[in-house]
Protein backbone atom coordinates (compact mmCIF):
# COMPACT_ATOMS: atom_id res chain seq x y z
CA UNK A 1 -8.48 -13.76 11.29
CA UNK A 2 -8.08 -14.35 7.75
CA UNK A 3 -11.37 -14.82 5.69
CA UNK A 4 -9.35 -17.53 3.51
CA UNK A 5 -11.46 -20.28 2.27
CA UNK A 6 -10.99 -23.64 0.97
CA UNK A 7 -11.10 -21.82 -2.40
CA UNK A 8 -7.76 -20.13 -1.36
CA UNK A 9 -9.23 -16.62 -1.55
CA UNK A 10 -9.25 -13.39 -0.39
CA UNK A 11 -11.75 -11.10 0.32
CA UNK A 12 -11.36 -6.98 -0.52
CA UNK A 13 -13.26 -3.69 0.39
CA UNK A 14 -12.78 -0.38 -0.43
CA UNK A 15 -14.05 3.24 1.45
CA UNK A 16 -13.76 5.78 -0.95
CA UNK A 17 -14.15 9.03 0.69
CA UNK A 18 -15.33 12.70 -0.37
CA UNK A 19 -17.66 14.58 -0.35
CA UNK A 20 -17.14 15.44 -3.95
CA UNK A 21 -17.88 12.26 -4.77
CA UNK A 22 -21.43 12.29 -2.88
CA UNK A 23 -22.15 16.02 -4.29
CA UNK A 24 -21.28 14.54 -7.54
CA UNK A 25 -18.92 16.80 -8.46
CA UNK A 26 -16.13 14.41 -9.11
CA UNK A 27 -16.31 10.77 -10.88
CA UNK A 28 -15.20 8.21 -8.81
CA UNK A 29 -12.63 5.85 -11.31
CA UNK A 30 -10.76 4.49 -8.16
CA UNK A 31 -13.33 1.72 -7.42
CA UNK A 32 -13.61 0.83 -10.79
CA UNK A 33 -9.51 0.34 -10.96
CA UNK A 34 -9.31 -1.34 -7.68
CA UNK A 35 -11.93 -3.61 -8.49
CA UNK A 36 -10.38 -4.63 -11.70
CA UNK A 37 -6.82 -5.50 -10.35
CA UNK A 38 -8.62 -7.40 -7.32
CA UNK A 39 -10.25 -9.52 -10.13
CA UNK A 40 -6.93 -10.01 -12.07
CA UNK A 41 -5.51 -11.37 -8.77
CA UNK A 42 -7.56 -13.18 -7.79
CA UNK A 43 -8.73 -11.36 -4.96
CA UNK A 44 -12.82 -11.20 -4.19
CA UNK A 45 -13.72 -7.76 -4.04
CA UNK A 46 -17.14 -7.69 -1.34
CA UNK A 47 -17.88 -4.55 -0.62
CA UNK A 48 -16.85 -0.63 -2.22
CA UNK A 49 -18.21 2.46 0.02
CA UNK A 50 -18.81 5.60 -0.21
CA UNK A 51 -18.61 8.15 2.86
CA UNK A 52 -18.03 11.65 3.22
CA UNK A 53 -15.34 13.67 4.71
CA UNK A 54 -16.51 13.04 8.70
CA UNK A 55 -14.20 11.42 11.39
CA UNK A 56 -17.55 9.11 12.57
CA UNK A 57 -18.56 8.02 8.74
CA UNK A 58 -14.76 7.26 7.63
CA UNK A 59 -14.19 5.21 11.14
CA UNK A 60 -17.45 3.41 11.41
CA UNK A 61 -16.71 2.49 7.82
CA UNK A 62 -13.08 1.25 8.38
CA UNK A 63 -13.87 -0.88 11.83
CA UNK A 64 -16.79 -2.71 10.16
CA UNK A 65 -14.89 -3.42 6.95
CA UNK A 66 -11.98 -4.39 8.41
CA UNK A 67 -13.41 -7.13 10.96
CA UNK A 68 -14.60 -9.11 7.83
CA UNK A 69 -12.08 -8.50 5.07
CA UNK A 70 -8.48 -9.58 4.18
CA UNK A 71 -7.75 -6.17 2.37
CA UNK A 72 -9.07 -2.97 2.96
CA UNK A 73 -8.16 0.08 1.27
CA UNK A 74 -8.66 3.72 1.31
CA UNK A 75 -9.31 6.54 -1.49
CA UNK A 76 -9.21 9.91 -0.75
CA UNK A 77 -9.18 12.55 2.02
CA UNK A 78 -4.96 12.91 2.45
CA UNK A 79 -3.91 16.45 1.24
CA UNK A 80 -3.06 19.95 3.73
CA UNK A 81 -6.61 21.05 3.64
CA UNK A 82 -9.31 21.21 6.79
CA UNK A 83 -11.41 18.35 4.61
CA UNK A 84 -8.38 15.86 4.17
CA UNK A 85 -9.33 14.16 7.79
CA UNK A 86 -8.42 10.42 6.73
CA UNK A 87 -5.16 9.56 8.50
CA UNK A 88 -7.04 11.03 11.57
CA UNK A 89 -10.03 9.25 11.50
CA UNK A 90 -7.89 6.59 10.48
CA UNK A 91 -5.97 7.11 14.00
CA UNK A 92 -9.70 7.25 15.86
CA UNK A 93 -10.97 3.68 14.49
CA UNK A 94 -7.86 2.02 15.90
CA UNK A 95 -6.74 3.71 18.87
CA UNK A 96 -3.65 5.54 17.59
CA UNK A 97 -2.20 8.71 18.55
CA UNK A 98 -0.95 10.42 15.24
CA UNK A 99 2.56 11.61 14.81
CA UNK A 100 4.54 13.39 12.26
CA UNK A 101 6.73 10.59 10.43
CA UNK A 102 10.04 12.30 9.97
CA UNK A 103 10.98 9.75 6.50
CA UNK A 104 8.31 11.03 4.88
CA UNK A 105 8.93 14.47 5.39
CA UNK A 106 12.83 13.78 4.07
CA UNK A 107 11.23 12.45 0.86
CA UNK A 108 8.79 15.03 0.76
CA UNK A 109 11.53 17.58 0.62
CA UNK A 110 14.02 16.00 -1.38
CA UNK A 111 11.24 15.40 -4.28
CA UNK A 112 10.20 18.54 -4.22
CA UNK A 113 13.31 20.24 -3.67
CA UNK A 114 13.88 18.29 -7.11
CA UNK A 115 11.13 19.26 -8.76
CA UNK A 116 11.96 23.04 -7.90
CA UNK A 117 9.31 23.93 -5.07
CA UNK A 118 11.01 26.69 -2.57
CA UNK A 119 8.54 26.13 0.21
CA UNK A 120 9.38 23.09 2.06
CA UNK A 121 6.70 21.48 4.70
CA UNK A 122 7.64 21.93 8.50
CA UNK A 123 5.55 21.37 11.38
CA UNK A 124 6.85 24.19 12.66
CA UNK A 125 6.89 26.62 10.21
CA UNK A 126 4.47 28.82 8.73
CA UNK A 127 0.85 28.70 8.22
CA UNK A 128 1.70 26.76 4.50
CA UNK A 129 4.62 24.54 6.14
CA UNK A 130 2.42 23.65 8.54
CA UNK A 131 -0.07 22.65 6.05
CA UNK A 132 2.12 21.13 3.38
CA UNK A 133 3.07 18.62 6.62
CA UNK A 134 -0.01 17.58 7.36
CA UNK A 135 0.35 15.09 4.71
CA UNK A 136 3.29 13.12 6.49
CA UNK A 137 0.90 12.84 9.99
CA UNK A 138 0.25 9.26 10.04
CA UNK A 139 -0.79 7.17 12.93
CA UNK A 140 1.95 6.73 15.18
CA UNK A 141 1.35 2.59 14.87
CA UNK A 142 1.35 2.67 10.93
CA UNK A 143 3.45 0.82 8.72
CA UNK A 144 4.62 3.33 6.01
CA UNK A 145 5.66 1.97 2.80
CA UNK A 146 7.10 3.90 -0.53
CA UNK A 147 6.34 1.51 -3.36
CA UNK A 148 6.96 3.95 -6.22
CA UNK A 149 10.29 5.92 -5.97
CA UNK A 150 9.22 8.61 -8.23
CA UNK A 151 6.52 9.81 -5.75
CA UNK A 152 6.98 10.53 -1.66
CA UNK A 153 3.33 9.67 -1.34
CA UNK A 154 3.29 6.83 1.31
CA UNK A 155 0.59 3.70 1.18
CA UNK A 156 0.00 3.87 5.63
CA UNK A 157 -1.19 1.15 6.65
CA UNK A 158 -2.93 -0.01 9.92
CA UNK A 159 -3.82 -3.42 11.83
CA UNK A 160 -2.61 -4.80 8.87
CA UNK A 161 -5.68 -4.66 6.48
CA UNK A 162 -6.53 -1.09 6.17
CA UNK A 163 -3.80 0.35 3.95
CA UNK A 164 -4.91 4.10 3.00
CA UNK A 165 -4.51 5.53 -0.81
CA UNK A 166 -4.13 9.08 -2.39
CA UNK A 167 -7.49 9.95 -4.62
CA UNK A 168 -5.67 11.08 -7.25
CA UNK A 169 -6.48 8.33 -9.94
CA UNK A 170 -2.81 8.33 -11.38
CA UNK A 171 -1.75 8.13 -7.76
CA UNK A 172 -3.74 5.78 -6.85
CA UNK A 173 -3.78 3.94 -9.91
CA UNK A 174 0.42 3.71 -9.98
CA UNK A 175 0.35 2.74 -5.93
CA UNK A 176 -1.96 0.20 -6.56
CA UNK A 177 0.11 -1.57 -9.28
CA UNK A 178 3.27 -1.34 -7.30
CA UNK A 179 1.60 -2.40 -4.08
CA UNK A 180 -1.49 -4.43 -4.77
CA UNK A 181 0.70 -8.08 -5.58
CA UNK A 182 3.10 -7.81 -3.50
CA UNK A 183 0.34 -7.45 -0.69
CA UNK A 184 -1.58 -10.15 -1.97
CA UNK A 185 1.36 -12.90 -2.05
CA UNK A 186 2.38 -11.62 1.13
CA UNK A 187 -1.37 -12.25 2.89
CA UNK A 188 -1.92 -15.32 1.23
CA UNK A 189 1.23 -17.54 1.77
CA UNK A 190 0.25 -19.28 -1.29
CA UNK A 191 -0.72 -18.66 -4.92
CA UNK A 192 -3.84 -17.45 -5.09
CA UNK A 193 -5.87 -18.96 -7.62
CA UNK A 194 -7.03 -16.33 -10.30
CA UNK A 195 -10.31 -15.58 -11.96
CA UNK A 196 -11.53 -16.53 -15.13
CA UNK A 197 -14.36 -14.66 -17.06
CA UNK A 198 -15.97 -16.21 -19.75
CA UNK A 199 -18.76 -14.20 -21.83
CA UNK A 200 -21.23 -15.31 -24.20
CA UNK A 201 -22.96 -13.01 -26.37
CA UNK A 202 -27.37 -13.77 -27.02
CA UNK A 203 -29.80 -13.45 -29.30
CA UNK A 204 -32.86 -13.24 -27.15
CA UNK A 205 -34.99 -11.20 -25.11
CA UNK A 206 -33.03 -11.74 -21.56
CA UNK A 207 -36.68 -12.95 -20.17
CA UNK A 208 -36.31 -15.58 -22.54
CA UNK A 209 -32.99 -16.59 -21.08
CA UNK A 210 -33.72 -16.28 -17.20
CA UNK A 211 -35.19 -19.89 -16.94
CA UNK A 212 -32.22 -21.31 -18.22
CA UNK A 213 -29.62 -19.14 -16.17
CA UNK A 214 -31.41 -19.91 -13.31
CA UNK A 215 -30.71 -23.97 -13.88
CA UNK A 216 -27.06 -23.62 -14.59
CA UNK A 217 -26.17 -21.07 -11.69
CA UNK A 218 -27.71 -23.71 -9.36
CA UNK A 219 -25.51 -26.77 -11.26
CA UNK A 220 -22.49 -24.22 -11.16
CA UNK A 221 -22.91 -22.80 -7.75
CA UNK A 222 -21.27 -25.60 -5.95
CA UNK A 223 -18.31 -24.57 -7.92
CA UNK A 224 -18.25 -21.27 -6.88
CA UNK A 225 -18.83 -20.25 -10.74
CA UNK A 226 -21.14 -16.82 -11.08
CA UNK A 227 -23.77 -15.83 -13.54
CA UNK A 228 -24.70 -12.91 -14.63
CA UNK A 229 -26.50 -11.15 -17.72
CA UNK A 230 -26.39 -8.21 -19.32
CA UNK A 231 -28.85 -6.59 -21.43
CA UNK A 232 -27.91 -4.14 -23.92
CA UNK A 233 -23.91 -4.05 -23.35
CA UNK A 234 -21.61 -4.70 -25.99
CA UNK A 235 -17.94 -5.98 -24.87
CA UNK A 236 -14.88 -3.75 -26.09
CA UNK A 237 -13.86 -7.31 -27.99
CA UNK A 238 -15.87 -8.76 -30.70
CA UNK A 239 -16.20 -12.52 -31.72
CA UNK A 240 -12.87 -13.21 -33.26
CA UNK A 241 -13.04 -16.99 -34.62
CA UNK A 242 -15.20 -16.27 -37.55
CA UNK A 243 -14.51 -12.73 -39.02
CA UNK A 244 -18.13 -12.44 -41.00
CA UNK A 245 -19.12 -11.91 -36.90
CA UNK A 246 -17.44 -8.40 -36.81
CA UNK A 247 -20.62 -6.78 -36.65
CA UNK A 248 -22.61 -9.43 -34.78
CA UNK A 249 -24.47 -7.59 -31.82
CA UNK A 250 -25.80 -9.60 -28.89
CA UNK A 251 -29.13 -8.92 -27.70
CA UNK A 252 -27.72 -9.83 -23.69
CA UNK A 253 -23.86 -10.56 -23.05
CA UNK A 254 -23.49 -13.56 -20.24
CA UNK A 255 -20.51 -13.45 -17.86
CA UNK A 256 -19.28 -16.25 -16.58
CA UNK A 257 -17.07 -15.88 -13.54
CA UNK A 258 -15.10 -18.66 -10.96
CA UNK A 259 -11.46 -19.73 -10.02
CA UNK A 260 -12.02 -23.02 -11.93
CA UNK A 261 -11.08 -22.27 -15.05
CA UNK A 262 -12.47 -26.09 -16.52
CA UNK A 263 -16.06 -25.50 -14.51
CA UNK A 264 -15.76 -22.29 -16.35
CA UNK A 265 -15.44 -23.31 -19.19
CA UNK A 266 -17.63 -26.00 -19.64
CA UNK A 267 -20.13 -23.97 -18.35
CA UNK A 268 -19.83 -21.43 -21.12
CA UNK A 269 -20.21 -24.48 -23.53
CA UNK A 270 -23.47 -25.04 -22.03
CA UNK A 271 -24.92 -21.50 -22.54
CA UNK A 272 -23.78 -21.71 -25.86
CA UNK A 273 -25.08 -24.89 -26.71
CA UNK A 274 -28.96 -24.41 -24.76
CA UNK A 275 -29.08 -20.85 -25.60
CA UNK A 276 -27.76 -20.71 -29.39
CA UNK A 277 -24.95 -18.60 -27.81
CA UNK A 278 -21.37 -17.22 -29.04
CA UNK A 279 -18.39 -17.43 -27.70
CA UNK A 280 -17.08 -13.50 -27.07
CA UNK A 281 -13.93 -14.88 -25.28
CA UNK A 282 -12.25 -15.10 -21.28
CA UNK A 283 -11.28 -12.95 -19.11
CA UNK A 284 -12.37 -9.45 -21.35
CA UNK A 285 -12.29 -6.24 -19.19
């Protein structure tokens, strides 16, 4: 059932799996990325996990997120190694048997064929064909899609919501792009109404500022408009209307966040106005 609201939204996770990104060993950019292009579509990102490379913590993770989100997707694990488990413990959560999808494996050859590799993945083949085609064993009740022609890597998606991503940031940062809309239109029926974030930039200690925040997010939360504060953390973008701000540094940058881009507005004009604010512009990364 679709977690849809009167707001006409929709609700995202993502399970980001390796253990190299528990040990620490690798910085996870994929969460930050999928967040973002949520946001700029108006999708309302919930929940981002971590789990490692077991069949129990990548399943658990996937049946609980997937019983109360629209979108779900995955990061990580898919490769011919014993620690790329995903698209099996993909198969486990839902019930699926997995088989070797025989279009991927066409593309997989023909790209690399292009690309000048000599050894060619075969499930029947040698030890490192073998391996090489472990990356086209999806579940057998998976809908495989190719949204960028340049690459054979799949987005495989299950039940609908979970839809499972390379961890390779470019990868997953090109899928995303060529995927993420077209998913989103397609779930929602509708436009989806995007975000707007408004910031403010503050001159005072963000104690000073709580009482006041605290009002307005209880006026504004009716609207569904967000609050937050941020001590210490400049924006990339700088007051523009009045150049002598160039080097103006706030104190505590506000964020003001909702689908109502009026609400959100006017709200901004109210920090500004009670808190001897500036303006520091909408919807800055």
């Amino acid at each position: 059932m679709s977690n849809k609201s009167a707001s006409n939204s929709l609700t995202g996770a993502l399970c980001v799996i390796g253990d190299e990104i528990l040990s620490g060993k690798t910085l996870d950019i994929n969460s930050f990325y999928f967040a973002k292009r949520c946001f700029e579509l108006g999708v309302q990102v919930e929940k981002i996990e971590i789990v490692p490379d077991q069949y129990t913590s990548i399943s658990d993770s996937l049946q609980r997120l997937s019983l109360s989100h629209d979108i779900v997707f995955t990061s990580g694990g898919i490769g011919p190694t014993h620690d790329d488990i995903t698209y099996d413990a993909v198969s486990r959560a839902f019930g699926s048997e997995l088989a070797y999808h025989e279009d991927t494996l066409a593309r997989m050859r023909r790209i690399m064929k292009s690309r000048g590799v000599v050894t060619m993945p075969d499930p029947k083949g040698t030890a490192e064909q073998i391996a090489m085609a472990r990356m086209a064993l999806f579940p057998a009740n998976a809908e495989v899609v190719y949204p960028c022609e340049e690459y054979w890597v799949p987005v495989v998606s299950v039940m609908g919501r979970v839809h499972v991503f390379p961890g390779i940031p470019k990868l997953f940062e090109n899928l995303v792009d060529a995927y993420l809309p077209g998913l989103v239109a397609g779930l929602s029926g509708e436009t989806v109404l995007a975000f707007t974030r408004a910031l403010v930039g503050i001159r005072q200690r963000e104690s000073a500022i709580a009482p006041t925040l605290d009002k307005l997010q209880e006026q504004y939360s009716p609207m569904g408009i967000k609050i937050g504060s941020y001590p210490d953390w400049v924006p990339k973008k700088q007051p523009t209307p009045n150049e002598a701000l160039s080097d103006w540094k706030p104190t505590v940058v506000v964020s003001v966040v909702g689908k109502d881009k009026k609400q959100v507005e006017a709200c901004r004009a109210e920090i500004c106005l009670l808190l001897d604010g500036i303006d520091l512009g909408t919807n800055t990364p």
